[in-house]
N, C-alpha and C. Protein backbone atom coordinates (compact mmCIF):
# COMPACT_ATOMS: atom_id res chain seq x y z
N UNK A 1 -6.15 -17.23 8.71
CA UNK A 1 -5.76 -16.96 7.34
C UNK A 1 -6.98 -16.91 6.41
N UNK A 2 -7.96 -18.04 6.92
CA UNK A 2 -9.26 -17.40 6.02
C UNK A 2 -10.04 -16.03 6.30
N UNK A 3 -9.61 -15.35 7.28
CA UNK A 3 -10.28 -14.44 7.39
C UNK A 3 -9.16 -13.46 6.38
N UNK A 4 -8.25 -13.56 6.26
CA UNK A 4 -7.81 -12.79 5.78
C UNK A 4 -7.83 -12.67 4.25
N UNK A 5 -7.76 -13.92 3.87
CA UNK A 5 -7.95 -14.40 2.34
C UNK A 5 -9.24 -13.45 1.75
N UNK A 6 -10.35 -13.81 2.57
CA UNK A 6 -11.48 -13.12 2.63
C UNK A 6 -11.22 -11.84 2.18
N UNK A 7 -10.76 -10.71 2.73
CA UNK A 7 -10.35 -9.17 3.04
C UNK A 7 -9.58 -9.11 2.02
N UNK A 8 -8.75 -9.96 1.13
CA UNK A 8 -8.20 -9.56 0.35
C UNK A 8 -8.95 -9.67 -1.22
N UNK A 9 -10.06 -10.88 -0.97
CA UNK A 9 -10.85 -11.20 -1.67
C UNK A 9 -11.92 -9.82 -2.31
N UNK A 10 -12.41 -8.98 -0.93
CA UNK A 10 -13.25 -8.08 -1.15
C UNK A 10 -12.45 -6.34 -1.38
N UNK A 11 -11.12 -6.55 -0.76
CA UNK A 11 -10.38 -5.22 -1.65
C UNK A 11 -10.19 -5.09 -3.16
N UNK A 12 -10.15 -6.70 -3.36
CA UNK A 12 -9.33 -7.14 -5.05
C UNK A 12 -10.92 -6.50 -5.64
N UNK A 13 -12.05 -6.66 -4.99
CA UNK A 13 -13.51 -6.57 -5.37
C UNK A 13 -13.58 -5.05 -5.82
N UNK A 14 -13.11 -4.09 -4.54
CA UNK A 14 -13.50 -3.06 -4.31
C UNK A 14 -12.93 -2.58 -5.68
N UNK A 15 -11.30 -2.54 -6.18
CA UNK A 15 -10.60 -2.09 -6.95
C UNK A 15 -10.75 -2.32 -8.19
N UNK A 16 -11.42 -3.36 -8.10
CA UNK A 16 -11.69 -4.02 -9.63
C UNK A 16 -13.48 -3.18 -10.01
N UNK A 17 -14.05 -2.77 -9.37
CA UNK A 17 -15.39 -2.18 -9.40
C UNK A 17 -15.01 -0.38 -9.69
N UNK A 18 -13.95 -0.29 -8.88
CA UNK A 18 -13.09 0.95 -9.54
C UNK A 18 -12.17 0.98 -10.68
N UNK A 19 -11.88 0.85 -10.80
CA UNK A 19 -10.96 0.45 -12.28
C UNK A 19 -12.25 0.06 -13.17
N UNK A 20 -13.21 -1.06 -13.77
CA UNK A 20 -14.05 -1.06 -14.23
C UNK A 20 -14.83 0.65 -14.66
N UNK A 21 -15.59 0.95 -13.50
CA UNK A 21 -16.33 2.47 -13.67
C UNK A 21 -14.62 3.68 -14.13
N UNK A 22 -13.85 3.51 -13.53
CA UNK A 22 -12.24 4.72 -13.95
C UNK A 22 -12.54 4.11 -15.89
N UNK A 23 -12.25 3.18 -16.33
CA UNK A 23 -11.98 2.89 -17.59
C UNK A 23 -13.55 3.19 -18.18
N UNK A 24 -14.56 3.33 -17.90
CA UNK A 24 -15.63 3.37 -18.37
C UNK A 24 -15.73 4.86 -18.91
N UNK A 25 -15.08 5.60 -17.67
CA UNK A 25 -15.48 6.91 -18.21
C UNK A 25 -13.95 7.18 -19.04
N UNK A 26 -12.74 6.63 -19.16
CA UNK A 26 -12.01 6.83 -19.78
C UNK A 26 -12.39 6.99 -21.11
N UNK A 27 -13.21 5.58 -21.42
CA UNK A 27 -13.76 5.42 -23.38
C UNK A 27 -14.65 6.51 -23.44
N UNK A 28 -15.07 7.16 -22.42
CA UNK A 28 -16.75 8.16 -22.65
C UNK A 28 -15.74 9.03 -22.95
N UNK A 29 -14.34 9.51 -23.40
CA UNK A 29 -14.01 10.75 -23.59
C UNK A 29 -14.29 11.96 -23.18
N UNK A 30 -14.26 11.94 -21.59
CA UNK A 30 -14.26 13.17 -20.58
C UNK A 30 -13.31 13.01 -19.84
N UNK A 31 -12.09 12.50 -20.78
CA UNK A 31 -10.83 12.51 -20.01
C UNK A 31 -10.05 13.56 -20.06
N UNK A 32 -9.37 14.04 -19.17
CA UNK A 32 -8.13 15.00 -19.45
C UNK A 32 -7.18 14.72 -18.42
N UNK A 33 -5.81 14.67 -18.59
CA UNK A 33 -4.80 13.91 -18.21
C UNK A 33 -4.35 14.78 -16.91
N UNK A 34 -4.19 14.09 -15.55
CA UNK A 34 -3.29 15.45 -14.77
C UNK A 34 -2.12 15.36 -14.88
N UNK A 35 -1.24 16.67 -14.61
CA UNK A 35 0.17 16.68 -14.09
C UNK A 35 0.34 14.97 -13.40
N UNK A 36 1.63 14.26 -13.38
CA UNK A 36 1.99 13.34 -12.93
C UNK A 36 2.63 13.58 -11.72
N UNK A 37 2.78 13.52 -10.18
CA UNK A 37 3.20 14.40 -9.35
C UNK A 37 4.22 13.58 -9.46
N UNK A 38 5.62 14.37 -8.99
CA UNK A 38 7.40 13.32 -8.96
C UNK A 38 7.11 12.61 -8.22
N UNK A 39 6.86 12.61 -6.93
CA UNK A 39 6.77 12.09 -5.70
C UNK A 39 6.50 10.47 -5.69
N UNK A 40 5.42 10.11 -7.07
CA UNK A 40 5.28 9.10 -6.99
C UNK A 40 6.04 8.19 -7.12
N UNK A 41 7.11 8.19 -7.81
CA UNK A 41 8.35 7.31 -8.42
C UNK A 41 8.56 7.02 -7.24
N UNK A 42 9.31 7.66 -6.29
CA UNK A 42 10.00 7.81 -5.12
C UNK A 42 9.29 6.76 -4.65
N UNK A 43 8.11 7.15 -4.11
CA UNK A 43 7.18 6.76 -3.41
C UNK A 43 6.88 5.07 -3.71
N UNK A 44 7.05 4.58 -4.77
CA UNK A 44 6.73 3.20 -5.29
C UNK A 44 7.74 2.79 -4.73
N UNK A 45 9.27 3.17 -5.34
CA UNK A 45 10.12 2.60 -4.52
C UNK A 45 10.45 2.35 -3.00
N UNK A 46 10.19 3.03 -2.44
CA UNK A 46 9.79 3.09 -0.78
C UNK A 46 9.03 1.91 -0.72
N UNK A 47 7.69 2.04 -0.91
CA UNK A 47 6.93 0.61 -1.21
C UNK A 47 7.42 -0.08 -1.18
N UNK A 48 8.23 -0.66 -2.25
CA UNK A 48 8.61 -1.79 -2.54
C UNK A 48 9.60 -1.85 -2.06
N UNK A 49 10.58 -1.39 -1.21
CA UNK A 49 11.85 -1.79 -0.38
C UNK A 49 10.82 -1.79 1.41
N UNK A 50 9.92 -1.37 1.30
CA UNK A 50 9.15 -1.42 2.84
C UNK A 50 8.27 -3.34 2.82
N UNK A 51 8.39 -3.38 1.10
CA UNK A 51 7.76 -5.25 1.09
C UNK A 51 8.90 -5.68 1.44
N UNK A 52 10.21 -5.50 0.48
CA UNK A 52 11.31 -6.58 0.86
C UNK A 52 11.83 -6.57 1.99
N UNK A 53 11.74 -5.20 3.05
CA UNK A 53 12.41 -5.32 4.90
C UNK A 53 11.33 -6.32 5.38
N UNK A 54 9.72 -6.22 4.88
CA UNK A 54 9.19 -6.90 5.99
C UNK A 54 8.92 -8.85 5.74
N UNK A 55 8.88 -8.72 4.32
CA UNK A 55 9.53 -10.04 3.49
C UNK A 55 11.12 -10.65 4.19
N UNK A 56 12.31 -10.27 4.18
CA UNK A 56 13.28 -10.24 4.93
C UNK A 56 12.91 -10.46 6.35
N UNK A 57 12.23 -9.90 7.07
CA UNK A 57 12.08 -9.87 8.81
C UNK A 57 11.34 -11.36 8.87
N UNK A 58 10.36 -11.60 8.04
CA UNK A 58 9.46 -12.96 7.89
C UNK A 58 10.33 -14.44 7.88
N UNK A 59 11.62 -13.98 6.77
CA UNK A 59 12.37 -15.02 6.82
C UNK A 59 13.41 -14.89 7.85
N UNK A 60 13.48 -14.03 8.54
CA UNK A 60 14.59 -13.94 9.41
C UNK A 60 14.02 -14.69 10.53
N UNK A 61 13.00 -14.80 11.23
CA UNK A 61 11.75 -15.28 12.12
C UNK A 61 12.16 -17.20 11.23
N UNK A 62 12.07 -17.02 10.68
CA UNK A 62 12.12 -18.41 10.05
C UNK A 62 13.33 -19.39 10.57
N UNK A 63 14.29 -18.81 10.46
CA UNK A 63 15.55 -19.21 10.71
C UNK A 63 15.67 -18.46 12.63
N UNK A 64 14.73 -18.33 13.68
CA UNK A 64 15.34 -18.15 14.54
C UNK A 64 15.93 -16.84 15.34
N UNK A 65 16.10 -15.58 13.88
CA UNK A 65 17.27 -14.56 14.31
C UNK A 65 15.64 -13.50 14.40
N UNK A 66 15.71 -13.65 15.59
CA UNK A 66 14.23 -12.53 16.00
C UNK A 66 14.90 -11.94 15.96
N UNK A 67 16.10 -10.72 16.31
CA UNK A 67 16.78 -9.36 15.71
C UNK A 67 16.45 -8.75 14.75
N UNK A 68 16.68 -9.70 13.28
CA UNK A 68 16.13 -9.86 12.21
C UNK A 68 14.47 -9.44 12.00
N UNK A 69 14.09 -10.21 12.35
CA UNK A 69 12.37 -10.08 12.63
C UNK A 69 11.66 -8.82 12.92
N UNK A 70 12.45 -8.33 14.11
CA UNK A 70 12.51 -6.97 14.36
C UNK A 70 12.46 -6.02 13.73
N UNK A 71 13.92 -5.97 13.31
CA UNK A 71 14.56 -4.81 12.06
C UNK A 71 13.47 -4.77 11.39
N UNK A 72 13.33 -6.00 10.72
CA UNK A 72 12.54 -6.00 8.97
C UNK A 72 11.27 -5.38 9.31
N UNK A 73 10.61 -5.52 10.04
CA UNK A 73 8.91 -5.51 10.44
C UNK A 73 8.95 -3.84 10.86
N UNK A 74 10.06 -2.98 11.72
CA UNK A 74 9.77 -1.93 12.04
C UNK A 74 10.42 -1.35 10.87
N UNK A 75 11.23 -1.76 9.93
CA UNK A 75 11.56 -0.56 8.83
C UNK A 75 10.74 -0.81 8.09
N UNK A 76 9.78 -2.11 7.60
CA UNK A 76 9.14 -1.96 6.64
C UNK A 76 7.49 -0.69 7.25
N UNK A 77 7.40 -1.17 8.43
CA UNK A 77 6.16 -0.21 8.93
C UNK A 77 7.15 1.17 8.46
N UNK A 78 8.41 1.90 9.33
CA UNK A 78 8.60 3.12 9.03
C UNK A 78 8.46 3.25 7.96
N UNK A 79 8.92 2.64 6.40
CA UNK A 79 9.04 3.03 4.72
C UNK A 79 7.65 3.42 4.88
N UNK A 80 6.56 2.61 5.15
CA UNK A 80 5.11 2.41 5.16
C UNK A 80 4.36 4.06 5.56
N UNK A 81 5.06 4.37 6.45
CA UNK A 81 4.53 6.33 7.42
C UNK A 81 5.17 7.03 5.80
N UNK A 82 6.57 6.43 5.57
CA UNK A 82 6.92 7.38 4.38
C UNK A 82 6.24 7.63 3.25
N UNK A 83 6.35 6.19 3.05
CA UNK A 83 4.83 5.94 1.70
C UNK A 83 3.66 6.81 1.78
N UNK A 84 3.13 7.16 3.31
CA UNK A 84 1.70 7.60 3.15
C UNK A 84 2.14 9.04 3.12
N UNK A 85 3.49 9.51 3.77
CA UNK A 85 3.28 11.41 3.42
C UNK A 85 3.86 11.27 1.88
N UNK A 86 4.61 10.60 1.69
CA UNK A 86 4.73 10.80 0.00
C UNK A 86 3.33 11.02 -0.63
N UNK A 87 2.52 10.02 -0.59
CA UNK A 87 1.15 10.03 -0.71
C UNK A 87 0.33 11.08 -0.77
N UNK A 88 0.16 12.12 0.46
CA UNK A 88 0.13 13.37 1.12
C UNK A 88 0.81 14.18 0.37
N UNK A 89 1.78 14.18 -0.09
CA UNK A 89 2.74 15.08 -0.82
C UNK A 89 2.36 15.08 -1.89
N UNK A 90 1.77 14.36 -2.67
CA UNK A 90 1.65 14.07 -3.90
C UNK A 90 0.01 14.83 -4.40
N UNK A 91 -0.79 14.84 -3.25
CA UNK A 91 -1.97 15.15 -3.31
C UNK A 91 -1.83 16.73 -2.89
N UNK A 92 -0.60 17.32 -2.36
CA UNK A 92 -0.41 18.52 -2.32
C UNK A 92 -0.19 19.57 -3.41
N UNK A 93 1.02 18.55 -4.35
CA UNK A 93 1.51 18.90 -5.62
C UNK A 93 0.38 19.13 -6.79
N UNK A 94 -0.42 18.45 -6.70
CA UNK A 94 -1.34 18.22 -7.61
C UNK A 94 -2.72 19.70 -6.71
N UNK A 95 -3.31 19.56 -5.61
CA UNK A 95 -3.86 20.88 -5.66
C UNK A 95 -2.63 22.63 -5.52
N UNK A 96 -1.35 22.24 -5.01
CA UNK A 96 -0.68 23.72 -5.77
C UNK A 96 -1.20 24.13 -7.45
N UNK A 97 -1.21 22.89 -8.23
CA UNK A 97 -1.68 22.72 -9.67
C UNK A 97 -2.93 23.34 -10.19
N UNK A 98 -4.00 23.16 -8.76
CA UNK A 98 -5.45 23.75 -9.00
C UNK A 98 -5.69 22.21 -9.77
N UNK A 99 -5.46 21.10 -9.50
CA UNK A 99 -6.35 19.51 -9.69
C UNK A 99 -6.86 19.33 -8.15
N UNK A 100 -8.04 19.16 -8.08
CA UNK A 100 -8.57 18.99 -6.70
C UNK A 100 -9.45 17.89 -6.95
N UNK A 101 -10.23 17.53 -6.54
CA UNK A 101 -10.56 15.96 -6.68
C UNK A 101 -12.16 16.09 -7.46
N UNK A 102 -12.36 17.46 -7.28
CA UNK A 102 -13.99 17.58 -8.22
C UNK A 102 -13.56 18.37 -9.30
N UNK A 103 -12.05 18.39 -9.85
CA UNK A 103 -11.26 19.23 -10.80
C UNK A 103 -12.31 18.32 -11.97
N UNK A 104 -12.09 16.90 -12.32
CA UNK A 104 -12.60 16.71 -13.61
C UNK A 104 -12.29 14.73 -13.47
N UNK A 105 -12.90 13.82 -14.09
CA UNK A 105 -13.13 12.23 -13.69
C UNK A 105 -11.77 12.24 -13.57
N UNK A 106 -10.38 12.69 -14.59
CA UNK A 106 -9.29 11.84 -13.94
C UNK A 106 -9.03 12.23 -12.68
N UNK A 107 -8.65 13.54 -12.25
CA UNK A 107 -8.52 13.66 -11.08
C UNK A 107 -9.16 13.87 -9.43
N UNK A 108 -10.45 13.07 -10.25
CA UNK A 108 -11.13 12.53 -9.05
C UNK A 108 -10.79 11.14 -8.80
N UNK A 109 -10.44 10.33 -9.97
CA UNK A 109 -10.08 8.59 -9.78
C UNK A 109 -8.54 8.70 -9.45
N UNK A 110 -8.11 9.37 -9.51
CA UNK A 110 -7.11 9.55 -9.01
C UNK A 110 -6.92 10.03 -7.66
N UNK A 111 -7.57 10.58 -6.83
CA UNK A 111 -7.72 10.85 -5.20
C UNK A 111 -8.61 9.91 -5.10
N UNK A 112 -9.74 9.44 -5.66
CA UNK A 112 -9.88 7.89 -5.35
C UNK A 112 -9.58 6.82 -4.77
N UNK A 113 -8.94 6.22 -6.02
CA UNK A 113 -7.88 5.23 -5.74
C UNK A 113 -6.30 5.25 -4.94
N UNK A 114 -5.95 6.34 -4.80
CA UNK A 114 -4.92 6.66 -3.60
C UNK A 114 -5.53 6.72 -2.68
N UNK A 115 -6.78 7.38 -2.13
CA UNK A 115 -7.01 7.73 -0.89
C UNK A 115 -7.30 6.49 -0.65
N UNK A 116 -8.35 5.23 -1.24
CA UNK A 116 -8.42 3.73 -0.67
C UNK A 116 -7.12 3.24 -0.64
N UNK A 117 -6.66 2.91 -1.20
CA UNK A 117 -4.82 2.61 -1.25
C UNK A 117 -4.18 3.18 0.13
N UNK A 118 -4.00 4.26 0.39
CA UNK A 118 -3.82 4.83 2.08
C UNK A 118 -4.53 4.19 3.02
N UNK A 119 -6.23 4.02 2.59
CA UNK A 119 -6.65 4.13 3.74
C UNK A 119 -6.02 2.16 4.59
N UNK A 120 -6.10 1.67 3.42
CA UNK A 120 -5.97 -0.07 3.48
C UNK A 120 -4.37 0.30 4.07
N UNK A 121 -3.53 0.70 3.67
CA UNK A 121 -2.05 0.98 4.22
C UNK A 121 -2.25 1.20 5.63
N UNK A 122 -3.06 2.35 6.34
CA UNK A 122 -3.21 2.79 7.68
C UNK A 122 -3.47 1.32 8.36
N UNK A 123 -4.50 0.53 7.63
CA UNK A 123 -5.31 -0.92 8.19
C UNK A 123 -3.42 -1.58 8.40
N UNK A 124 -2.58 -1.87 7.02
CA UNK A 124 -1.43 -2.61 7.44
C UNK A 124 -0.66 -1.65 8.40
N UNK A 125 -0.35 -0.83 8.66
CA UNK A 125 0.24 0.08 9.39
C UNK A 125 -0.22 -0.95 11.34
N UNK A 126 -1.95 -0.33 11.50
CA UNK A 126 -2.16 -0.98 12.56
C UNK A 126 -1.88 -1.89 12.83
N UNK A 127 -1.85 -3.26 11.83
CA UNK A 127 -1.39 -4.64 11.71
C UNK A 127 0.11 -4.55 12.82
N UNK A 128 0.90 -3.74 12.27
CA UNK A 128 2.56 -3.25 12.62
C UNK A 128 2.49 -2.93 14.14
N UNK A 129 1.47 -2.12 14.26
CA UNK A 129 1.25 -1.88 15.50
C UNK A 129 0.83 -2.54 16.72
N UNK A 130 0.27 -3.63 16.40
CA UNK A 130 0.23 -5.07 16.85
C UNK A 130 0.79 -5.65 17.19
N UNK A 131 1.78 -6.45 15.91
CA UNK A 131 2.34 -7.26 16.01
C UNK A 131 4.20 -6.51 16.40
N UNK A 132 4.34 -5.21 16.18
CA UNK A 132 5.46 -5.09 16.86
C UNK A 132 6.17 -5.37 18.21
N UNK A 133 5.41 -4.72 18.88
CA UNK A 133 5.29 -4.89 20.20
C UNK A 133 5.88 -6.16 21.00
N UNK A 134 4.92 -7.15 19.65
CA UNK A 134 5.16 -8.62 20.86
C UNK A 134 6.20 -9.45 20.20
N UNK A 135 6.63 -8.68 18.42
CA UNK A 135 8.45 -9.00 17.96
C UNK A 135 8.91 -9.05 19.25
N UNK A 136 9.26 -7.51 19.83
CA UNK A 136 10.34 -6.92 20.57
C UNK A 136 10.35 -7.70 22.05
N UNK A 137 8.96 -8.15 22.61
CA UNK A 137 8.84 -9.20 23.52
C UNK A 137 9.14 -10.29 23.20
N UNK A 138 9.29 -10.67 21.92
CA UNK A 138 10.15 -12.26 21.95
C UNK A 138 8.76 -13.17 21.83
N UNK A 139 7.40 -12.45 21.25
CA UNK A 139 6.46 -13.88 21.95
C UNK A 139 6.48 -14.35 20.02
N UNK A 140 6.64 -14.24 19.09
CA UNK A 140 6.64 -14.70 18.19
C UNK A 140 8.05 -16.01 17.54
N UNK A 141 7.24 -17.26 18.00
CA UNK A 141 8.96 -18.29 17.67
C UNK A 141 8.74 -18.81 16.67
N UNK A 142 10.14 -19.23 15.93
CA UNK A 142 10.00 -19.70 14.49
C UNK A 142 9.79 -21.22 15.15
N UNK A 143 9.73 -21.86 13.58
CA UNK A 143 9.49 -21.53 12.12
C UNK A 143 8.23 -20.91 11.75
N UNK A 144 7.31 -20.62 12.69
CA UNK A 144 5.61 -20.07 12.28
C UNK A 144 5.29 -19.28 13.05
N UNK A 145 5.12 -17.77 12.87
CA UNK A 145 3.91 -17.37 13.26
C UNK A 145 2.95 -16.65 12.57
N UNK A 146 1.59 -17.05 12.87
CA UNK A 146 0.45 -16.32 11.72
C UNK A 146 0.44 -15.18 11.31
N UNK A 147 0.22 -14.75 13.06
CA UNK A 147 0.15 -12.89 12.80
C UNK A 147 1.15 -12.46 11.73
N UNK A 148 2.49 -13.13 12.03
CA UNK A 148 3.48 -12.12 10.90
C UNK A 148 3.47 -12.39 9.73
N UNK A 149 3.22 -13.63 9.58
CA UNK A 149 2.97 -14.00 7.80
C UNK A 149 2.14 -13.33 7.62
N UNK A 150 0.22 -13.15 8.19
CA UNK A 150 -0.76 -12.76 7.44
C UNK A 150 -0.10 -11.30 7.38
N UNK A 151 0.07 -10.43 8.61
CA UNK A 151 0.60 -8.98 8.30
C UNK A 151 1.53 -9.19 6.97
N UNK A 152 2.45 -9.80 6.73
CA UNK A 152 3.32 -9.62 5.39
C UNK A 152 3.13 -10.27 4.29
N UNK A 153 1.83 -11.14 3.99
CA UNK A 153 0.91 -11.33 2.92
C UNK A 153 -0.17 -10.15 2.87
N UNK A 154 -0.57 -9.34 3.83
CA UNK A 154 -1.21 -8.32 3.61
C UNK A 154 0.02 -7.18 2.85
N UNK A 155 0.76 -6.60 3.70
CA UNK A 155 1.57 -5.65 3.08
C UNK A 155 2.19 -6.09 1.49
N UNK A 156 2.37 -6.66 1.26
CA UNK A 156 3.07 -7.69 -0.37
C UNK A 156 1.41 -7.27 -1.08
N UNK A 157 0.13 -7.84 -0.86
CA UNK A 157 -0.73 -7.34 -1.54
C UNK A 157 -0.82 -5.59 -1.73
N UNK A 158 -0.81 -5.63 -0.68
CA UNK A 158 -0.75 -3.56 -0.78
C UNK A 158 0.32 -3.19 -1.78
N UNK A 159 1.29 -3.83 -1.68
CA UNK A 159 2.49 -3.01 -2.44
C UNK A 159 1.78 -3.78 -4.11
N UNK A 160 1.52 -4.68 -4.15
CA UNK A 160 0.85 -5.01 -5.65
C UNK A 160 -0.11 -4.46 -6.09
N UNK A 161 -0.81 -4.21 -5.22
CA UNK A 161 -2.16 -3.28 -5.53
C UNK A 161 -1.67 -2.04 -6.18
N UNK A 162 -0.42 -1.24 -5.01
CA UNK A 162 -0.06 -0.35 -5.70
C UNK A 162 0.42 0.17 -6.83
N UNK A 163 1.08 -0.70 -7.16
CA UNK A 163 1.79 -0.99 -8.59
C UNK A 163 0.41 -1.08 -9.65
N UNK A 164 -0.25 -1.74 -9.40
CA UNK A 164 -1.64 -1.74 -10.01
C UNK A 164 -2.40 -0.37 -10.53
N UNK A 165 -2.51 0.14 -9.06
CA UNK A 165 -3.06 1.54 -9.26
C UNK A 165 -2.09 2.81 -9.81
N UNK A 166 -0.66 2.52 -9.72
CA UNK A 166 -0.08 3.55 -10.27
C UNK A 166 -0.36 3.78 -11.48
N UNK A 167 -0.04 1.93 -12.09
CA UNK A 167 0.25 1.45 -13.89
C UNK A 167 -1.16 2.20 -14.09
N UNK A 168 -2.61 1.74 -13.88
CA UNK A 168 -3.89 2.10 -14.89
C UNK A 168 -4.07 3.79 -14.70
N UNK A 169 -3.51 4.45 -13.31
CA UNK A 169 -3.76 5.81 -13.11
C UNK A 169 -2.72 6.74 -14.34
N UNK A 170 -1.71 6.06 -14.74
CA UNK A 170 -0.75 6.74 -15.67
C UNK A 170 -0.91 6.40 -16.90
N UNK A 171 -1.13 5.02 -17.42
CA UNK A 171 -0.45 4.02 -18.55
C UNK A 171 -2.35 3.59 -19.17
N UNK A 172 -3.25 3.96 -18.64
CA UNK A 172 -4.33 3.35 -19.11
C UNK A 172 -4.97 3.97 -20.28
């Protein structure tokens, strides 16, 4: 868990060093706003019902009902594949638009900060890929196991992060 604390320590770093330089050039007034792609709404929500299956599977492991454990951990990974072509989709919508990522600062901090946001998702994704496996083998017994808490204290940060990066990419 300290290693992980760590990793979350130096993403919170990474994002906050982005956001810092994104708002810097915001006040320099070489902003111009992009299209908002739909996709994203969708897409948050997915998120955040892919935290509460794998939040749910964590406590289901708690109480015993590995079935539970199961379910939650592989639908929250599937929402998670959805999340990233939404993601994909969204970065489609926006070059149909002619915004491409050397279009102008917003819509470069904006393929930015999504594309790190994905790439850390792929990292929880692998996590899934891990620890699924040995759900479905039964080697994870309650009331504790690490791997699945840290995987679903990682994914819960991702989905906050995201929320993070949506709010300053729209609302800043």
């Amino acid at each position: 868990m300290t290693g992980l604390a760590c990793a979350l320590a130096g993403i919170t770093m990474l994002f906050v060093a982005f956001t810092t330089t994104y708002l810097g050039h915001l006040q320099a007034g070489e902003w111009r706003p992009i299209p908002r792609p739909w996709v994203l709404w969708p897409d948050t929500f997915i998120l955040l019902a892919s935290s509460a299956a794998v939040e749910w599977g964590r406590r289901r492991l708690k109480v015993g009902d590995l079935l539970g454990l199961r379910r939650g951990l592989a639908t929250g990974a599937a929402l998670g594949v959805v999340f990233l072509a939404g993601q994909l989709l969204a970065w489609r919508q926006l070059a149909q638009q002619g915004v491409y990522l050397s279009s102008h600062p917003h819509s470069s901090f904006f393929y930015l900060l999504t594309g790190a946001h994905g790439a850390h998702i792929l990292g929880g994704l692998a996590a899934f890929a891990v620890i699924l496996p040995r759900a479905w083998r039964g080697a994870y017994a309650p009331p504790a196991a690490t791997a699945v808490t840290a995987t679903s204290i990682y994914w819960h940060f991702l989905t906050a992060l995201w929320l993070y990066v949506f709010t300053i990419l729209f609302w800043a």
